[in-house]
Protein backbone atom coordinates (compact mmCIF):
# COMPACT_ATOMS: atom_id res chain seq x y z
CA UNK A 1 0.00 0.00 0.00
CA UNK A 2 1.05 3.63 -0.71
CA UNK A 3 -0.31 6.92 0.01
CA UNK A 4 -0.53 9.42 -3.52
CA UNK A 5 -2.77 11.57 -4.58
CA UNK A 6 -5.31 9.27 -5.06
CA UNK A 7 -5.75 8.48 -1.55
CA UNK A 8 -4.64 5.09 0.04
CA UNK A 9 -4.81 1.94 -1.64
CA UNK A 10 -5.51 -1.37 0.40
CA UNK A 11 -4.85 -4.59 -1.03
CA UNK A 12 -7.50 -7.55 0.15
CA UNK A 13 -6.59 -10.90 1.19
CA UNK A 14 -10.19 -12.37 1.55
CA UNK A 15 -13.16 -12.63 3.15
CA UNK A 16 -13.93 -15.07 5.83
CA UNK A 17 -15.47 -16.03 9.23
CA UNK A 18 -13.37 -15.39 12.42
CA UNK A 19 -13.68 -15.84 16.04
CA UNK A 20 -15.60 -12.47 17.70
CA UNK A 21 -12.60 -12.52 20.75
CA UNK A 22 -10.32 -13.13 18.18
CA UNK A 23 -10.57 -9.22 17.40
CA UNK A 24 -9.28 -6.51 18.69
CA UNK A 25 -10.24 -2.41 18.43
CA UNK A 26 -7.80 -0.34 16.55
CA UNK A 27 -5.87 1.89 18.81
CA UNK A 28 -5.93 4.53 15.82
CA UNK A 29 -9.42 4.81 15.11
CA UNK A 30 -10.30 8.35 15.02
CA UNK A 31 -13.86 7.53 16.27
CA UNK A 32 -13.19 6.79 20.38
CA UNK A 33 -16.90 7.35 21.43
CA UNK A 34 -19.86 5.39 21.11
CA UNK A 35 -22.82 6.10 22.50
CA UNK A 36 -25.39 3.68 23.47
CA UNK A 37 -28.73 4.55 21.71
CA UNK A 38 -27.13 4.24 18.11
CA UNK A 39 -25.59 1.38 19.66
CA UNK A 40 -28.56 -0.13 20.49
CA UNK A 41 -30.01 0.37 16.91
CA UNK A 42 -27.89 -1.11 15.50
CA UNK A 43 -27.90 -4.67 17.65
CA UNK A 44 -30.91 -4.62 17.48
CA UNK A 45 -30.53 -4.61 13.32
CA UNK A 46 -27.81 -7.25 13.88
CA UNK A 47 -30.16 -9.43 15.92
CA UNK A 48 -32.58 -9.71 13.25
CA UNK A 49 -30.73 -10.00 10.22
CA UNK A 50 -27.02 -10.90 11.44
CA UNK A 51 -23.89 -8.85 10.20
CA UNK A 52 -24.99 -8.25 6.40
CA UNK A 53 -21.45 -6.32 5.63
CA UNK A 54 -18.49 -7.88 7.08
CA UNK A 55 -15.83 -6.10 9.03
CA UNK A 56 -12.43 -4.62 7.56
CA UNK A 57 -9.57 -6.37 9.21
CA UNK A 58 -5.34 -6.58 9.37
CA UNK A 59 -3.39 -8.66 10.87
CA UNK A 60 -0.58 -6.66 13.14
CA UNK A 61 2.79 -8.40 12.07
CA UNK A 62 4.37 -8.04 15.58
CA UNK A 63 1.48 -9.97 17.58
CA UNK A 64 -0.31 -11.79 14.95
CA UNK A 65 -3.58 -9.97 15.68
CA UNK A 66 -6.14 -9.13 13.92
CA UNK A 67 -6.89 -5.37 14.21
CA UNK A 68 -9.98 -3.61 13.42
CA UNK A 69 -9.68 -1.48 10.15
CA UNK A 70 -14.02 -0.97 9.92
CA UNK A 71 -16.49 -1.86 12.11
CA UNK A 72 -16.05 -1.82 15.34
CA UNK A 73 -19.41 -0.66 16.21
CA UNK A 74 -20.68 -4.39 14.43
CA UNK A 75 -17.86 -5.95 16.66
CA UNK A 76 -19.28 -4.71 20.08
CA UNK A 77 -23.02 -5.70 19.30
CA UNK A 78 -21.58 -8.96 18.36
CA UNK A 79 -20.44 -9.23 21.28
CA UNK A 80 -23.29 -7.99 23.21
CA UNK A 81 -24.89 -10.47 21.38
CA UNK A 82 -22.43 -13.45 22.01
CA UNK A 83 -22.12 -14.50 18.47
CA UNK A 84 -19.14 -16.34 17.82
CA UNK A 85 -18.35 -15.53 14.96
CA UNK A 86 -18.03 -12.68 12.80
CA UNK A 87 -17.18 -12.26 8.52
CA UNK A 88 -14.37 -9.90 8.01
CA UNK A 89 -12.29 -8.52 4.94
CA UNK A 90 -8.74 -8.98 5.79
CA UNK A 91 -6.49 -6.46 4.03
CA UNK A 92 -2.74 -6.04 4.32
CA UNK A 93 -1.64 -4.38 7.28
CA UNK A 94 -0.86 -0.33 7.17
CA UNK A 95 1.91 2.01 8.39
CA UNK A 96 0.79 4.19 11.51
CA UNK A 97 -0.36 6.98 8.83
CA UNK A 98 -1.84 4.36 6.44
CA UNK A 99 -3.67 2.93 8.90
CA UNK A 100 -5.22 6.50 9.92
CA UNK A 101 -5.86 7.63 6.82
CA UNK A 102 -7.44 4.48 5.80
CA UNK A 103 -9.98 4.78 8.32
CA UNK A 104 -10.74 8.45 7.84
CA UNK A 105 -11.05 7.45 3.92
CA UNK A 106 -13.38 4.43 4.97
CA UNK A 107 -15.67 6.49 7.46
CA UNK A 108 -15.60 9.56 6.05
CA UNK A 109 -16.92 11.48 9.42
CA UNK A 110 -20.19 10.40 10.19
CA UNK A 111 -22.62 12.51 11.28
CA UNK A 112 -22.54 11.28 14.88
CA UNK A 113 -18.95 11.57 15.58
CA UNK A 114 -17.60 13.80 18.23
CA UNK A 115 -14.84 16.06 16.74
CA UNK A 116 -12.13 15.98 19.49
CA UNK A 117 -11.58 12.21 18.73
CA UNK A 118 -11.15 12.77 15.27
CA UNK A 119 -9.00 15.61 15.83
CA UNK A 120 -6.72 13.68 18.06
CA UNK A 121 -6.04 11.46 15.43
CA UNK A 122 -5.25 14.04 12.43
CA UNK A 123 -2.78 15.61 15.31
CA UNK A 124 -1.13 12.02 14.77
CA UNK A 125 -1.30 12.31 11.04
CA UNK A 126 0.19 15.71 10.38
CA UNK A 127 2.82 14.55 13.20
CA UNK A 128 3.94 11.38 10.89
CA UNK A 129 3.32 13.17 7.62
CA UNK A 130 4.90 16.46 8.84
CA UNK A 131 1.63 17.91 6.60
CA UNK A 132 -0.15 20.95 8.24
CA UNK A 133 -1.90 22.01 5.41
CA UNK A 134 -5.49 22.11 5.57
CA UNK A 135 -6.36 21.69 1.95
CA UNK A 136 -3.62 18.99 1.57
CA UNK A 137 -5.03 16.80 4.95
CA UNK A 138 -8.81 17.03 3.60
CA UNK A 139 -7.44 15.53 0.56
CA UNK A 140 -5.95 12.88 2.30
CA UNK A 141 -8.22 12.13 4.88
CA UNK A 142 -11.52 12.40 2.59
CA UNK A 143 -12.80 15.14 5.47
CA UNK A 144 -14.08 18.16 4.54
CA UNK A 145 -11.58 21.46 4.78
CA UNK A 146 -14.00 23.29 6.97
CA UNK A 147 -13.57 20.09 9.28
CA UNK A 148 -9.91 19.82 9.23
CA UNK A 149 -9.32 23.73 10.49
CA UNK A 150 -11.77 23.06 13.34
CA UNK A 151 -10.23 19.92 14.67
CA UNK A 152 -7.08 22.37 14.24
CA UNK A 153 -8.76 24.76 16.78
CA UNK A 154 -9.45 21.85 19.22
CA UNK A 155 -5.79 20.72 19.36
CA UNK A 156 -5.08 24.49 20.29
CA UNK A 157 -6.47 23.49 24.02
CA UNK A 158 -4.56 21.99 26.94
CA UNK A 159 -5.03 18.34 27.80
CA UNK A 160 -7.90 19.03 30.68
CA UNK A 161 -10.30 20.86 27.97
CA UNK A 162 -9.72 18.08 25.53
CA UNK A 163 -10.29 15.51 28.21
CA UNK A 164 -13.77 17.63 28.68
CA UNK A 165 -14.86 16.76 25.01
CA UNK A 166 -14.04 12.89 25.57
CA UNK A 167 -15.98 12.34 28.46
CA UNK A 168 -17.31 8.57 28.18
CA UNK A 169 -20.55 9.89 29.85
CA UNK A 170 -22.76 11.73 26.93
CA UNK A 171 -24.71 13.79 29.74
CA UNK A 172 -21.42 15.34 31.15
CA UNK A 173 -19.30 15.86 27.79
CA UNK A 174 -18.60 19.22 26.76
CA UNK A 175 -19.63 19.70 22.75
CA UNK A 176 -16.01 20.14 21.04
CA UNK A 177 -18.86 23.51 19.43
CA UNK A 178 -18.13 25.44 22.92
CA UNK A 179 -13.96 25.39 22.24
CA UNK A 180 -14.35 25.83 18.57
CA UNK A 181 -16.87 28.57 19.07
CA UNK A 182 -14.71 30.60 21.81
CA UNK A 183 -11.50 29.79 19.96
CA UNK A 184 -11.74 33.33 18.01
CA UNK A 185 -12.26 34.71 21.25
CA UNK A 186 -9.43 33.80 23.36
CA UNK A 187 -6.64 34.08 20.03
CA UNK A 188 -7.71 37.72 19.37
CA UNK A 189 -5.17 39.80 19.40
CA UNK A 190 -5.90 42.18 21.79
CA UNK A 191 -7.57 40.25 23.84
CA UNK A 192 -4.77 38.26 24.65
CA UNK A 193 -2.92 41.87 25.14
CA UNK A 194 -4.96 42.96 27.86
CA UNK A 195 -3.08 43.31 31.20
CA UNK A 196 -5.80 41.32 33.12
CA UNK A 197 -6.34 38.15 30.72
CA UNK A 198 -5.35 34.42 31.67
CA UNK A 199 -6.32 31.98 29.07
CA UNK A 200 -7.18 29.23 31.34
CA UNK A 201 -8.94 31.55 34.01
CA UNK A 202 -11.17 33.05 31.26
CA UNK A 203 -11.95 29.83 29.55
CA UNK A 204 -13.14 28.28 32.98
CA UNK A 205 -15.18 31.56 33.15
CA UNK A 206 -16.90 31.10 29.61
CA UNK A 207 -17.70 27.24 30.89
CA UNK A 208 -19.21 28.12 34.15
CA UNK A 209 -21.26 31.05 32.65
CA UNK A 210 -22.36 28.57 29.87
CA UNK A 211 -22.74 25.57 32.62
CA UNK A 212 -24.01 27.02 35.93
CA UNK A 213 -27.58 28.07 35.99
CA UNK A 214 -28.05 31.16 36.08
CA UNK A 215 -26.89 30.77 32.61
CA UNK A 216 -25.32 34.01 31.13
CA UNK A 217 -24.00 31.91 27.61
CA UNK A 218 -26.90 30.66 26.48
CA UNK A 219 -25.34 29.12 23.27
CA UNK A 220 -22.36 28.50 21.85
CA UNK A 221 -22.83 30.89 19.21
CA UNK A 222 -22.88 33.71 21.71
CA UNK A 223 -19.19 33.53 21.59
CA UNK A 224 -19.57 35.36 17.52
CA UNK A 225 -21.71 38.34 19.44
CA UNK A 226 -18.65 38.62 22.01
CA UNK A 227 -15.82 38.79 18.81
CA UNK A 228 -18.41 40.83 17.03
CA UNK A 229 -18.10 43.67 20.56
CA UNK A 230 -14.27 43.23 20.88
CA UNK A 231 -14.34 43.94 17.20
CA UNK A 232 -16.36 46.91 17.45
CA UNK A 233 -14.36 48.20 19.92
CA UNK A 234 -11.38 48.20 17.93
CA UNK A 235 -12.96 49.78 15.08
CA UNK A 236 -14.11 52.38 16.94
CA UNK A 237 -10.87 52.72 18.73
CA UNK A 238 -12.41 51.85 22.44
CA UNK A 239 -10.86 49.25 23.06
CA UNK A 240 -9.67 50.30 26.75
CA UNK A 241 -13.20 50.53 27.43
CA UNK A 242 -13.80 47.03 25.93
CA UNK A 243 -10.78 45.84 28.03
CA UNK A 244 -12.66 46.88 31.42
CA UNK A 245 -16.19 45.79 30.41
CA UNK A 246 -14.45 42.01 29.52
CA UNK A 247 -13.08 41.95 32.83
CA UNK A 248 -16.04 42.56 34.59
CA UNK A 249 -18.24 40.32 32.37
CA UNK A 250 -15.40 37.18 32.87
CA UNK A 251 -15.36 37.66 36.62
CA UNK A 252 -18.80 38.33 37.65
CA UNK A 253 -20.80 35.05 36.32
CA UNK A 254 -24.22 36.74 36.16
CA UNK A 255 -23.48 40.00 34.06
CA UNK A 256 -24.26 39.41 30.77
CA UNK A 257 -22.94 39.86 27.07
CA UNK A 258 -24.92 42.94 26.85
CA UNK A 259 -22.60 45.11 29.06
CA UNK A 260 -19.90 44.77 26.18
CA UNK A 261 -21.69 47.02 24.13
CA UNK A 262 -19.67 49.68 22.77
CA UNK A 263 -22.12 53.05 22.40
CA UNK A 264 -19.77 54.32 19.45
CA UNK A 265 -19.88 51.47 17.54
CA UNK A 266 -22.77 50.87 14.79
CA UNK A 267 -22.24 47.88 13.81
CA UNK A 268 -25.41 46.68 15.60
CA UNK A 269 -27.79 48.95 13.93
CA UNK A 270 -26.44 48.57 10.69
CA UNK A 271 -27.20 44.70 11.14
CA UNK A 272 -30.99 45.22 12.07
CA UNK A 273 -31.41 47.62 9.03
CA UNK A 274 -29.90 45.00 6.74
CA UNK A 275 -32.09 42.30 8.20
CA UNK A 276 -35.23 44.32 6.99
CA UNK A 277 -33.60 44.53 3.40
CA UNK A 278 -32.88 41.23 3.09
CA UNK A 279 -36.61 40.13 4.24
CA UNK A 280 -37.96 42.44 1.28
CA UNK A 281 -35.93 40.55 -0.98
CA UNK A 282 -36.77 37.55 0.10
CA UNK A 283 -40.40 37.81 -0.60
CA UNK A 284 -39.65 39.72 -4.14
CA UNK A 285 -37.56 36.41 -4.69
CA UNK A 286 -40.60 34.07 -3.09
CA UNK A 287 -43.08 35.54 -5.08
CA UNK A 288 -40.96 35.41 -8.56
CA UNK A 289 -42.81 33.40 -11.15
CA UNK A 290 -39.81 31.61 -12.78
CA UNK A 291 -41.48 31.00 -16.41
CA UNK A 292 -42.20 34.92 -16.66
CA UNK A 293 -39.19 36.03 -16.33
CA UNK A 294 -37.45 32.43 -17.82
CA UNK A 295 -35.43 34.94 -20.88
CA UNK A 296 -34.18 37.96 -18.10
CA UNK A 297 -30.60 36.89 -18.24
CA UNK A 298 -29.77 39.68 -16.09
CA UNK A 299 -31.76 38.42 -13.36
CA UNK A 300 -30.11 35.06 -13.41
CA UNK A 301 -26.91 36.58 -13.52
CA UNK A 302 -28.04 38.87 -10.50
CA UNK A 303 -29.05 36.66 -8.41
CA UNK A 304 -26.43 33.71 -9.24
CA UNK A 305 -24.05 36.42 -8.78
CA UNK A 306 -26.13 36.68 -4.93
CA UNK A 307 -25.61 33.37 -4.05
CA UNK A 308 -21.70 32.91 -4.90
CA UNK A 309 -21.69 36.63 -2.66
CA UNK A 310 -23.64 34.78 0.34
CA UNK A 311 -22.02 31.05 0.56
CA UNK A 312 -18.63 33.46 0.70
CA UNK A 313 -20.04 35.37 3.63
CA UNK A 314 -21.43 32.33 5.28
CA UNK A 315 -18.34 30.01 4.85
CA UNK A 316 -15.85 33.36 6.22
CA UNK A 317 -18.48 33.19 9.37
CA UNK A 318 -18.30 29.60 9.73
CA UNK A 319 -21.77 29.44 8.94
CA UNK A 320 -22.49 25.37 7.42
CA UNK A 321 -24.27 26.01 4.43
């Protein structure tokens, strides 16, 4: 097997039955939580109707065990189940990259993985492939771009905040959507300037004002509002001003993101009135009857010329279109 620009080729060996404890996870699977309900599904699929699509295996030269490549969500409700027996696709075995890529190219990132995992695992890859480019790893890894440069903002966070988003417990994990969504926040420039900040102290702020009831984060996405006022205030030149209302609004849990208003800055206003434009043109657009106007070229143009304007907008606001 080799790595090009292809992606990774595998070469098979065969399919067949094996023992289920004959098996054993991949330590390089970039998927390290499973949850029970989808779990459950799923045995309950298997129970029925058996394994339908058998597992992707190797066999590890060193120990002469066969390592999971795909399916190790099949594997464990076998097991829950007590089969015996399990078909599997052996392949030949992978380098440390291969084998991660591989698996990325094989699971693509389904919807219901947690990002930190994943993340973990491209920190591996761009270690062994001394690759850092985001365009370059999506290609490799079959993830989307957008993806890659948010796992990249997870693996900006200390140990402790990662070990947050890999809580085995579902009900006490922290959404990797909290780091990635304050990451702007605690990397702006002048934030991290002002005489007063501590990364860690501030981040354990933001959790405890998004955790602890009264709730002053209500949503992740909260975090764009604060960068919008810290913004602002540099645009408008306040930032001193900004510096002392930040302060106040990390160490006092219950005041909330309104007191970072900045009175000079318009940004705000500007917003609402552009709201109100776009809603008229939304119903102009609604209300368009496409076979009367089928020959206005210019209107096609117009508004494809729209859309290419708004997916740029979006995707620079990490917006998912």
């Amino acid at each position: 097997m080799r790595i090009n620009k292809d992606g990774l080729r595998t070469e098979g060996i065969g399919v067949k039955n094996v023992l289920t404890n004959s098996l054993k996870a991949n330590p390089h699977n970039p998927r390290m939580l499973f949850d029970r309900k989808p779990l459950n599904i799923l045995k309950e699929s298997i129970n029925r109707v058996g394994i339908l699509v058998p597992l992707t295996v190797y066999k590890e030269s060193k120990t002469g065990q066969l390592i999971i490549l795909d399916g190790q969500r099949r594997w464990m409700c076998a097991q829950d189940l007590n089969l015996t027996e399990v078909p599997v696709n052996e392949v030949a075995e992978p380098s440390l990259a291969q084998n991660i890529v591989t698996m990325f190219q094989i699971h693509k990132l389904r919807h219901d993985w947690e990002l930190m995992p994943t993340a973990l695992k491209l920190e591996v890859l761009i270690r062994e492939l001394k690759e850092t480019n985001p365009a370059r790893l999506a290609e490799l890894t079959a993830l989307n771009q957008a993806v890659v440069v948010r796992c990249k903002k997870l693996l900006y966070y200390s140990k402790q905040y990662q070990d947050m988003m890999l809580d085995p417990n579902q009900d006490k994990r922290i959404k990797a959507d909290f780091f990635i969504e304050l990451y702007p926040v605690i990397t702006d420039r002048d934030v991290k300037k002002m005489p007063w900040f501590q990364q860690t102290s501030f981040i354990d702020q933001m959790l405890s004002k998004y955790l602890v009831s009264p709730k002053t984060i209500k949503s992740v996405t909260d975090f764009r509002l604060i960068k919008q006022h810290i913004t602002n205030a540099r645009t408008a030149d306040r930032l001193s001003q900004l510096s002392n209302k930040l302060q106040q609004f990390c160490e006092e849990r219950e005041t909330p993101i309104s007191i970072l208003e900045v009175s000079e800055a318009k940004v705000h206003t500007v917003a609402k009135k552009l709201v109100k434009t776009i809603g008229r043109i939304q119903t102009d657009i609604e209300s368009l009857d496409v076979e009367s106007y089928y020959g206005e070229k210019e209107l096609w143009d117009a508004l494809s010329e729209l859309l290419r304007l708004l997916q740029k907008k979006l995707l620079q606001a990490d917006r998912r279109i």
